[in-house]
Each structure stands twice: as structure tokens, then as C-alpha cells.
PDB file of N, CA and C in Angstrom:
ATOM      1  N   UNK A   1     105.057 135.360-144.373  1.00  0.00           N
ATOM      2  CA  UNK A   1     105.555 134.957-143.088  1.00  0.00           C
ATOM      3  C   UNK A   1     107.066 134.757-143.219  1.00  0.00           C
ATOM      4  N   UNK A   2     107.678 135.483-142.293  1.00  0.00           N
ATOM      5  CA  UNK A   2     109.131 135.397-142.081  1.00  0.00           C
ATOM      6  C   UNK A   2     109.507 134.458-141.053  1.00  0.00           C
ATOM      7  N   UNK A   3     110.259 133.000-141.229  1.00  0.00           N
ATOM      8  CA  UNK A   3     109.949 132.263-140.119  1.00  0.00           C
ATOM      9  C   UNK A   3     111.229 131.133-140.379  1.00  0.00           C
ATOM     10  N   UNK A   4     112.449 131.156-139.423  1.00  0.00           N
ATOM     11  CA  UNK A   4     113.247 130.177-140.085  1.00  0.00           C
ATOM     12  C   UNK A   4     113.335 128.909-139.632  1.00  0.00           C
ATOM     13  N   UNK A   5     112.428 128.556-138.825  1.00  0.00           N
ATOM     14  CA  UNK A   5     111.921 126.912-138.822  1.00  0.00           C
ATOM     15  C   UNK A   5     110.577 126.835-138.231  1.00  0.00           C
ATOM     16  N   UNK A   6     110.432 125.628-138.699  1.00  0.00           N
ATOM     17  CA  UNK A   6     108.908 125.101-138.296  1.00  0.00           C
ATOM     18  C   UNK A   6     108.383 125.646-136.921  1.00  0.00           C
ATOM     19  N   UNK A   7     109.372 125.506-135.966  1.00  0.00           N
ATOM     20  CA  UNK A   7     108.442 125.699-134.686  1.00  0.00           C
ATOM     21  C   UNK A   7     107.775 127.304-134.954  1.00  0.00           C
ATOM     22  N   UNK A   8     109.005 128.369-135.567  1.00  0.00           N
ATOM     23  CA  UNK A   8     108.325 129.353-135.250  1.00  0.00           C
ATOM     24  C   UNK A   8     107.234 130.006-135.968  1.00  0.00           C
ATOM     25  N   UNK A   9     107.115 128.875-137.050  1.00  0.00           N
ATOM     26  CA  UNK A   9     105.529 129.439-137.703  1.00  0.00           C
ATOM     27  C   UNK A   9     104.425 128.700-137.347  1.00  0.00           C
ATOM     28  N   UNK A  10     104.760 127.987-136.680  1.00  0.00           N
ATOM     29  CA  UNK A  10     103.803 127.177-135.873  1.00  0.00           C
ATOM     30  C   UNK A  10     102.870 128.124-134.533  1.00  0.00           C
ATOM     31  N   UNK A  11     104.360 128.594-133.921  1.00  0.00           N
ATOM     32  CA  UNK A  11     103.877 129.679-133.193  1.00  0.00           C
ATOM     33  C   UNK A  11     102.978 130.981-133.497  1.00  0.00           C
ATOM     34  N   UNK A  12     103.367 131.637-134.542  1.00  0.00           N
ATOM     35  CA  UNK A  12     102.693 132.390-135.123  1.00  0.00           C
ATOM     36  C   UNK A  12     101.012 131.637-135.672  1.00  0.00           C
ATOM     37  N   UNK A  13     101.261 130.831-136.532  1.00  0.00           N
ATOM     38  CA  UNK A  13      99.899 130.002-136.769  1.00  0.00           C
ATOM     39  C   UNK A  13      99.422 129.744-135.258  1.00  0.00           C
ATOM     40  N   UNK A  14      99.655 129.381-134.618  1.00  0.00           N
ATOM     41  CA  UNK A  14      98.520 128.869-133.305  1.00  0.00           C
ATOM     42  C   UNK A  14      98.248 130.767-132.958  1.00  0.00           C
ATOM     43  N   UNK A  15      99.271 130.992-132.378  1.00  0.00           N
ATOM     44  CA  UNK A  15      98.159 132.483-132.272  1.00  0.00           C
ATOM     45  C   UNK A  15      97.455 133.326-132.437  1.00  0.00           C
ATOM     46  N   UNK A  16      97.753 133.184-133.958  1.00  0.00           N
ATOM     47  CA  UNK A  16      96.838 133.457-134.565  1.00  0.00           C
ATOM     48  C   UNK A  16      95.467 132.979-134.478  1.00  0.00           C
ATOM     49  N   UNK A  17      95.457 131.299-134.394  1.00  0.00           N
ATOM     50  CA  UNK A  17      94.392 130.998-134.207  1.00  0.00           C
ATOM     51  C   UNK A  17      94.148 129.673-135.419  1.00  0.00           C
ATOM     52  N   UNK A  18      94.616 129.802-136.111  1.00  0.00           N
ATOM     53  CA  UNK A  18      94.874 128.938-137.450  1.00  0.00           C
ATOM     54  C   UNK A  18      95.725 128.129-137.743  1.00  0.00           C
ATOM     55  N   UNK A  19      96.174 127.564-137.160  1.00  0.00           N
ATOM     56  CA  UNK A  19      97.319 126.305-136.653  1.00  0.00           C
ATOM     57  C   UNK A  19      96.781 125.231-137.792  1.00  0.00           C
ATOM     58  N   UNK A  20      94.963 124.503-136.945  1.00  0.00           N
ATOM     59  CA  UNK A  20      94.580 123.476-137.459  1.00  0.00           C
ATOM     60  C   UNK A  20      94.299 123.484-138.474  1.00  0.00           C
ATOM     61  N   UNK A  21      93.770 124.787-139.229  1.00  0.00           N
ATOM     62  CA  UNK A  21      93.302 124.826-140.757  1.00  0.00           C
ATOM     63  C   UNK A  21      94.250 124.824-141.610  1.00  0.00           C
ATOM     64  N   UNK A  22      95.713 125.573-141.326  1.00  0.00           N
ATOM     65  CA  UNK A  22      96.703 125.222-142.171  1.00  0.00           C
ATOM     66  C   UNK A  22      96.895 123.763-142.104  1.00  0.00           C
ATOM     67  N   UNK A  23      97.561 123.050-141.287  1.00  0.00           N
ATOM     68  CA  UNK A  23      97.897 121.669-141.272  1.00  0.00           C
ATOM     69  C   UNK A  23      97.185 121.050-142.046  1.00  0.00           C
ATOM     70  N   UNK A  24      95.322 121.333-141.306  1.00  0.00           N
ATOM     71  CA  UNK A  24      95.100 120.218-142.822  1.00  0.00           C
ATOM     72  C   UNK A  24      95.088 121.005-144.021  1.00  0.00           C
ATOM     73  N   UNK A  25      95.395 121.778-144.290  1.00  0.00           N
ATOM     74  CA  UNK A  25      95.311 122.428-145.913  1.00  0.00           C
ATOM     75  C   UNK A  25      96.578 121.636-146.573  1.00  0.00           C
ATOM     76  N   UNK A  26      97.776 121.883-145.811  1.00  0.00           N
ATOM     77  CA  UNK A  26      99.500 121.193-146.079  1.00  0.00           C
ATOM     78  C   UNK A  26      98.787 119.413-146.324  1.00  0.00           C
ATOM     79  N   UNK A  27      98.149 119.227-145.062  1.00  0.00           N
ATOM     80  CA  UNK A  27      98.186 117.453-145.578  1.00  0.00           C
ATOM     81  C   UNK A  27      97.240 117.201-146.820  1.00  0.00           C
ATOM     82  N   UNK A  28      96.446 118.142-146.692  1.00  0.00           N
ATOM     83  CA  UNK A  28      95.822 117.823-148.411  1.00  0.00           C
ATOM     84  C   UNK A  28      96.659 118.329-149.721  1.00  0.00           C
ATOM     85  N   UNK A  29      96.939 119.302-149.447  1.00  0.00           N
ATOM     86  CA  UNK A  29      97.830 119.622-150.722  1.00  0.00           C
ATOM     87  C   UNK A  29      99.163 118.547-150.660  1.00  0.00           C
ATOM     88  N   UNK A  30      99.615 118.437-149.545  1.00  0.00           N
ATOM     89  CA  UNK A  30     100.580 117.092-149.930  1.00  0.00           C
ATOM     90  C   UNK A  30      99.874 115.665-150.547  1.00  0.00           C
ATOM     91  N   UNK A  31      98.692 115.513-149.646  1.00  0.00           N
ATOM     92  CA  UNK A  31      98.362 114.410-150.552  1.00  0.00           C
ATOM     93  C   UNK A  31      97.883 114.299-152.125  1.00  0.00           C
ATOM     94  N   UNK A  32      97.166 115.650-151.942  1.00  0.00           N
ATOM     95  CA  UNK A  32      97.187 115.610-153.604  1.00  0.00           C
ATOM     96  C   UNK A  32      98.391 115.219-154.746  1.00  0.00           C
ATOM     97  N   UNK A  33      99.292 116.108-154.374  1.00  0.00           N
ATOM     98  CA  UNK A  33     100.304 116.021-155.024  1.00  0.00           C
ATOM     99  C   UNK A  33     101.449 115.202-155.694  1.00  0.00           C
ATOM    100  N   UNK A  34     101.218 114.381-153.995  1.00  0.00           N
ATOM    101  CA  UNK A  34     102.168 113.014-153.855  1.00  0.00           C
ATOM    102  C   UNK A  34     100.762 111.769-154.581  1.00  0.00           C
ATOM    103  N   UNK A  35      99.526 111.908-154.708  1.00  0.00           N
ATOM    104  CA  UNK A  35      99.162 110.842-155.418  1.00  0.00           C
ATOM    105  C   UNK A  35      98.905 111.034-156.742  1.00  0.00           C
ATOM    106  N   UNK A  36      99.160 112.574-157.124  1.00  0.00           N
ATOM    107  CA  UNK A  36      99.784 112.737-158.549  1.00  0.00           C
ATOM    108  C   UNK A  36     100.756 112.550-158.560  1.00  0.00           C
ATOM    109  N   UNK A  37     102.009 111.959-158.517  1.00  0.00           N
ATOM    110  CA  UNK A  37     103.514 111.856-158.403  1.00  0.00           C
ATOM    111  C   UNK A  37     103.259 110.412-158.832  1.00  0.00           C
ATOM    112  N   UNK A  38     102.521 109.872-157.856  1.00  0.00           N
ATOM    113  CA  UNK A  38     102.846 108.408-158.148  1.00  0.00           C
ATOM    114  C   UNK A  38     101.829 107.493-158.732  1.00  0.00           C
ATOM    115  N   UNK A  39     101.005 108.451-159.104  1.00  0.00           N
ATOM    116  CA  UNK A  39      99.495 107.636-159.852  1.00  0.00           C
ATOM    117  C   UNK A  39      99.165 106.465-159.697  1.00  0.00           C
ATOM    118  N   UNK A  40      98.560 106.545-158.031  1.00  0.00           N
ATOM    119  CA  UNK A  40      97.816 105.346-157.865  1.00  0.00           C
ATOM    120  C   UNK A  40      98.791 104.115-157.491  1.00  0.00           C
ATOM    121  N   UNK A  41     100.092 103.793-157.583  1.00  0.00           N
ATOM    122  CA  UNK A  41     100.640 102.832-157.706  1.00  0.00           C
ATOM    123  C   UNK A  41     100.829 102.402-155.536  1.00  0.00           C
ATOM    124  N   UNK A  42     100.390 103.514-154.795  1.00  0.00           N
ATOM    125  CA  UNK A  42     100.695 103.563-153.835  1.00  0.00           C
ATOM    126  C   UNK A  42      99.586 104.186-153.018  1.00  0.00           C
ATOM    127  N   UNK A  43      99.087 103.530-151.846  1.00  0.00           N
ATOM    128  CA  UNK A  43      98.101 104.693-150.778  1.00  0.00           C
ATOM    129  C   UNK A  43      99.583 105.424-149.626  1.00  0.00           C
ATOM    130  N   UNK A  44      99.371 106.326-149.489  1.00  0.00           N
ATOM    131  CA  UNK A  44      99.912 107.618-148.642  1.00  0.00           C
ATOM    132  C   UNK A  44      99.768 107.840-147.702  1.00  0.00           C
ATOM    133  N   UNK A  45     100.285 107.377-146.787  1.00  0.00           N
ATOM    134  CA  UNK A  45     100.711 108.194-145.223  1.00  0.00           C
ATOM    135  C   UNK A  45     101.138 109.313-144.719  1.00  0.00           C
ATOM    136  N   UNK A  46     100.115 110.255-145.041  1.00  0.00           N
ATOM    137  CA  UNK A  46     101.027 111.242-144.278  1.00  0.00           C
ATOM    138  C   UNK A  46     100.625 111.980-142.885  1.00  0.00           C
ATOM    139  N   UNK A  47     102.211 112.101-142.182  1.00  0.00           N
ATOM    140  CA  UNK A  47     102.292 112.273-140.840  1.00  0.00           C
ATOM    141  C   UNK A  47     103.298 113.875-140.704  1.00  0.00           C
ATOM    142  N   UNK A  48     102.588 114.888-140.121  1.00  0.00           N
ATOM    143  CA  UNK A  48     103.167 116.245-140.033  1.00  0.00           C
ATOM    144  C   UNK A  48     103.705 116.255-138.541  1.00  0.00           C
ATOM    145  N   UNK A  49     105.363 116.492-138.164  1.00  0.00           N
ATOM    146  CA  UNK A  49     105.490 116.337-137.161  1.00  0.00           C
ATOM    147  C   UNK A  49     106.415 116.913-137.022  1.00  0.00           C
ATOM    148  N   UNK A  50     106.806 117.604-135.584  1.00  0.00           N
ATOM    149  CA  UNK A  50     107.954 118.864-135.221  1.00  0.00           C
ATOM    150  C   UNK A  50     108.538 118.463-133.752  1.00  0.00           C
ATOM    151  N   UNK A  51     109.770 118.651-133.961  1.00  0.00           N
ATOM    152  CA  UNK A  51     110.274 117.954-132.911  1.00  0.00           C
ATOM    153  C   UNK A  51     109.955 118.922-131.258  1.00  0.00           C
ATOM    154  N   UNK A  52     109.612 120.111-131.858  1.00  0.00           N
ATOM    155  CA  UNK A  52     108.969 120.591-130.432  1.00  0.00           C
ATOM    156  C   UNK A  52     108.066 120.670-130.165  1.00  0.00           C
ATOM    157  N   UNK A  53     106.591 120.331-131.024  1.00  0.00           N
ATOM    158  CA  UNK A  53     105.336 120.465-130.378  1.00  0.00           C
ATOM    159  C   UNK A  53     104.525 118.872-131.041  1.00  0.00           C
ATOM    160  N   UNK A  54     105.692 117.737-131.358  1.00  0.00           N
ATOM    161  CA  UNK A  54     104.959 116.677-131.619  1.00  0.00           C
ATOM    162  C   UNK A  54     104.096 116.558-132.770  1.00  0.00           C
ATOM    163  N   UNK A  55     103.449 115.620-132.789  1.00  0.00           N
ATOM    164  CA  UNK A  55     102.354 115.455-133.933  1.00  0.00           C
ATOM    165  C   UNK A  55     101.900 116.500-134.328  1.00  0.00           C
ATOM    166  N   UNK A  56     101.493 117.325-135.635  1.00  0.00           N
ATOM    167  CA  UNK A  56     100.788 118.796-136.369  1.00  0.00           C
ATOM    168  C   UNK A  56      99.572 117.708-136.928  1.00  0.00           C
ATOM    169  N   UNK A  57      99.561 116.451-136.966  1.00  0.00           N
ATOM    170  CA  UNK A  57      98.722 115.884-137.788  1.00  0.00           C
ATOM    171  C   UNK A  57      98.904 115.383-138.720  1.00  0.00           C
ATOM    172  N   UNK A  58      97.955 114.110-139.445  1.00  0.00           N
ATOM    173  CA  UNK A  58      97.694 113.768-140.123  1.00  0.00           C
ATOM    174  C   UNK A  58      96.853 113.003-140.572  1.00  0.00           C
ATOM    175  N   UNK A  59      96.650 112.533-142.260  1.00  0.00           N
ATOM    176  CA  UNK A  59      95.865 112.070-142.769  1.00  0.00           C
ATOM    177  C   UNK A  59      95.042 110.689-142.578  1.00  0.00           C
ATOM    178  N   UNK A  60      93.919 110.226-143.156  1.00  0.00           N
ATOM    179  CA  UNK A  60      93.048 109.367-142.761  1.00  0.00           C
ATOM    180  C   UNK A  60      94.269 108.199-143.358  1.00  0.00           C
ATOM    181  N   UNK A  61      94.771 108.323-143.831  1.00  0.00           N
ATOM    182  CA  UNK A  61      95.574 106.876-144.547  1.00  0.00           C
ATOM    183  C   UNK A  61      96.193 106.274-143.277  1.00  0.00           C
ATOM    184  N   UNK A  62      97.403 107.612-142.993  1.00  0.00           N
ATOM    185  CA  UNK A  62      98.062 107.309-141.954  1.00  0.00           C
ATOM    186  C   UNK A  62      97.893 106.946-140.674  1.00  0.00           C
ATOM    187  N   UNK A  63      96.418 107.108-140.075  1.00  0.00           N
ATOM    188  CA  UNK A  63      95.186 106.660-138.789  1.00  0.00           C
ATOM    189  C   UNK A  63      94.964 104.999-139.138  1.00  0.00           C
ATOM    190  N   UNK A  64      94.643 105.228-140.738  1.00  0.00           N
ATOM    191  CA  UNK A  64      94.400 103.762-140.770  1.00  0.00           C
ATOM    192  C   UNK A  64      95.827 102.502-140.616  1.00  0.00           C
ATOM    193  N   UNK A  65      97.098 103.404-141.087  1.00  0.00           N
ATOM    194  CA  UNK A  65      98.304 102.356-141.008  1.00  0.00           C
ATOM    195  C   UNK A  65      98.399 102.435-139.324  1.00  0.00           C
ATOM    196  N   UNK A  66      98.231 103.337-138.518  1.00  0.00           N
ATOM    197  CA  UNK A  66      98.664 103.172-137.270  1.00  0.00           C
ATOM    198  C   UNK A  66      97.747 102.262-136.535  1.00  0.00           C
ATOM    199  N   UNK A  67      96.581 102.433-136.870  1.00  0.00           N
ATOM    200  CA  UNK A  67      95.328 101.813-136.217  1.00  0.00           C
ATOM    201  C   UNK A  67      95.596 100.333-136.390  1.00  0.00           C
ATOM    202  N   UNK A  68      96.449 100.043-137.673  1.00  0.00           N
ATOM    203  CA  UNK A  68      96.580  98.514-138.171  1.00  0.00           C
ATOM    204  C   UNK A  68      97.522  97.699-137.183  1.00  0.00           C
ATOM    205  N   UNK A  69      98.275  98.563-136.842  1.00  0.00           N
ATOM    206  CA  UNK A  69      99.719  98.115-136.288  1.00  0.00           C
ATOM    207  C   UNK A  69      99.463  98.011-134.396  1.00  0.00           C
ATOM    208  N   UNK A  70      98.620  98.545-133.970  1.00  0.00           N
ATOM    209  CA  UNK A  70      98.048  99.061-132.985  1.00  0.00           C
ATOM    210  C   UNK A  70      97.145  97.401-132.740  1.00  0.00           C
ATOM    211  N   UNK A  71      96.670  97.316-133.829  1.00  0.00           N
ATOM    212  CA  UNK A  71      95.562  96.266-133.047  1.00  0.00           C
ATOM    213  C   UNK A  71      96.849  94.948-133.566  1.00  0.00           C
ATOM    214  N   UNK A  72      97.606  94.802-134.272  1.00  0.00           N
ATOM    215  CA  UNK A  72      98.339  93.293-134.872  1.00  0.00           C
ATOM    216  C   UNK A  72      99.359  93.467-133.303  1.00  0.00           C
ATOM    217  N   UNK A  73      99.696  94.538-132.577  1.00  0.00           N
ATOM    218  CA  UNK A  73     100.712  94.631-131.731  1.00  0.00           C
ATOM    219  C   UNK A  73      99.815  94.127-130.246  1.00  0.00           C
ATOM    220  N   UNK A  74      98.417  94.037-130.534  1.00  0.00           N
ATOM    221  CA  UNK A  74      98.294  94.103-128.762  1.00  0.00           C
ATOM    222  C   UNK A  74      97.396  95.072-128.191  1.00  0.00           C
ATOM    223  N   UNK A  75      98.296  96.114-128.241  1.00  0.00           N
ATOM    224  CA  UNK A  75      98.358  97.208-127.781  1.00  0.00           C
ATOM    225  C   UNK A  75      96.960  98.221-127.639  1.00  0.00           C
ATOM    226  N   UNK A  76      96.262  98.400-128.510  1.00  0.00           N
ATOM    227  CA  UNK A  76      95.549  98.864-128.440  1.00  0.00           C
ATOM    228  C   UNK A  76      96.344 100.338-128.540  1.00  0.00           C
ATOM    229  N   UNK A  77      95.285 101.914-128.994  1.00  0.00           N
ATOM    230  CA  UNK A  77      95.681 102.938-129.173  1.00  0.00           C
ATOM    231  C   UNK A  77      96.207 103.579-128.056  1.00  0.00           C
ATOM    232  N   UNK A  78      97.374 104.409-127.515  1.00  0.00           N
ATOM    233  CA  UNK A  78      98.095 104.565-126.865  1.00  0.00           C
ATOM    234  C   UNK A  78      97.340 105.964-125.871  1.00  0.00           C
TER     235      UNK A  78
END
């Protein structure tokens, strides 16, 4: 893929049809990686995000830090 920023392989990935399966493939291979980096000393948030199509997703960690902050704020999920 020839693509010189995010949005436009994004584009290509959704028309393809395969948008969601990459994303989570990226947030797992990031998480793998990053909790080999730091062995355990840390749980991982990760949040995939583009300033033109918003949230790409992310991981169960990062649901659970938002979900935390969500209920200590009030607020409830938005």
C-alpha cells in the first residue's frame, strides 16, 4: 500500500472492506509489543485515532480506563 497518511489508507482499508480487521490486528500487535517493552510493570491503553474519521478503536484496557473515569465523573458513557 502506497499511502502518505493515515486517512488515506484508511480509505483504501474501508473499501476494501477491511478497515475493522486491520485495526484490531494494529491494536493487538501494539499491545503485544508494548507489554513486551515493559514487562508487566504497566497495563496499556491503547486508543487508535485520526483526526479525520475519529476513533479507529481500541483495546479492552482502554474501555476499561474510560469506563472508570465516566462513572467517578457523573457522567455516565457519552
Amino acid at each position: 500500500m502506497d499511502c502518505a497518511t493515515t486517512e488515506a489508507a484508511v480509505d483504501i482499508l474501508h473499501d476494501a472492506g477491511i478497515l475493522d480487521k486491520v485495526i484490531k490486528r494494529v491494536i493487538c500487535r501494539t499491545e503485544y509489543y508494548l507489554n513486551r517493552k515493559i514487562s508487566g510493570l504497566a497495563e496499556i491503553g491503547i486508543v487508535l485515532f485520526s483526526n479525520e474519521y475519529g476513533l479507529l478503536g481500541m483495546n479492552r484496557k482502554a474501555e476499561d480506563i474510560l469506563d472508570g473515569l465516566y462513572c467517578r465523573s457523573g457522567s455516565g458513557k457519552p
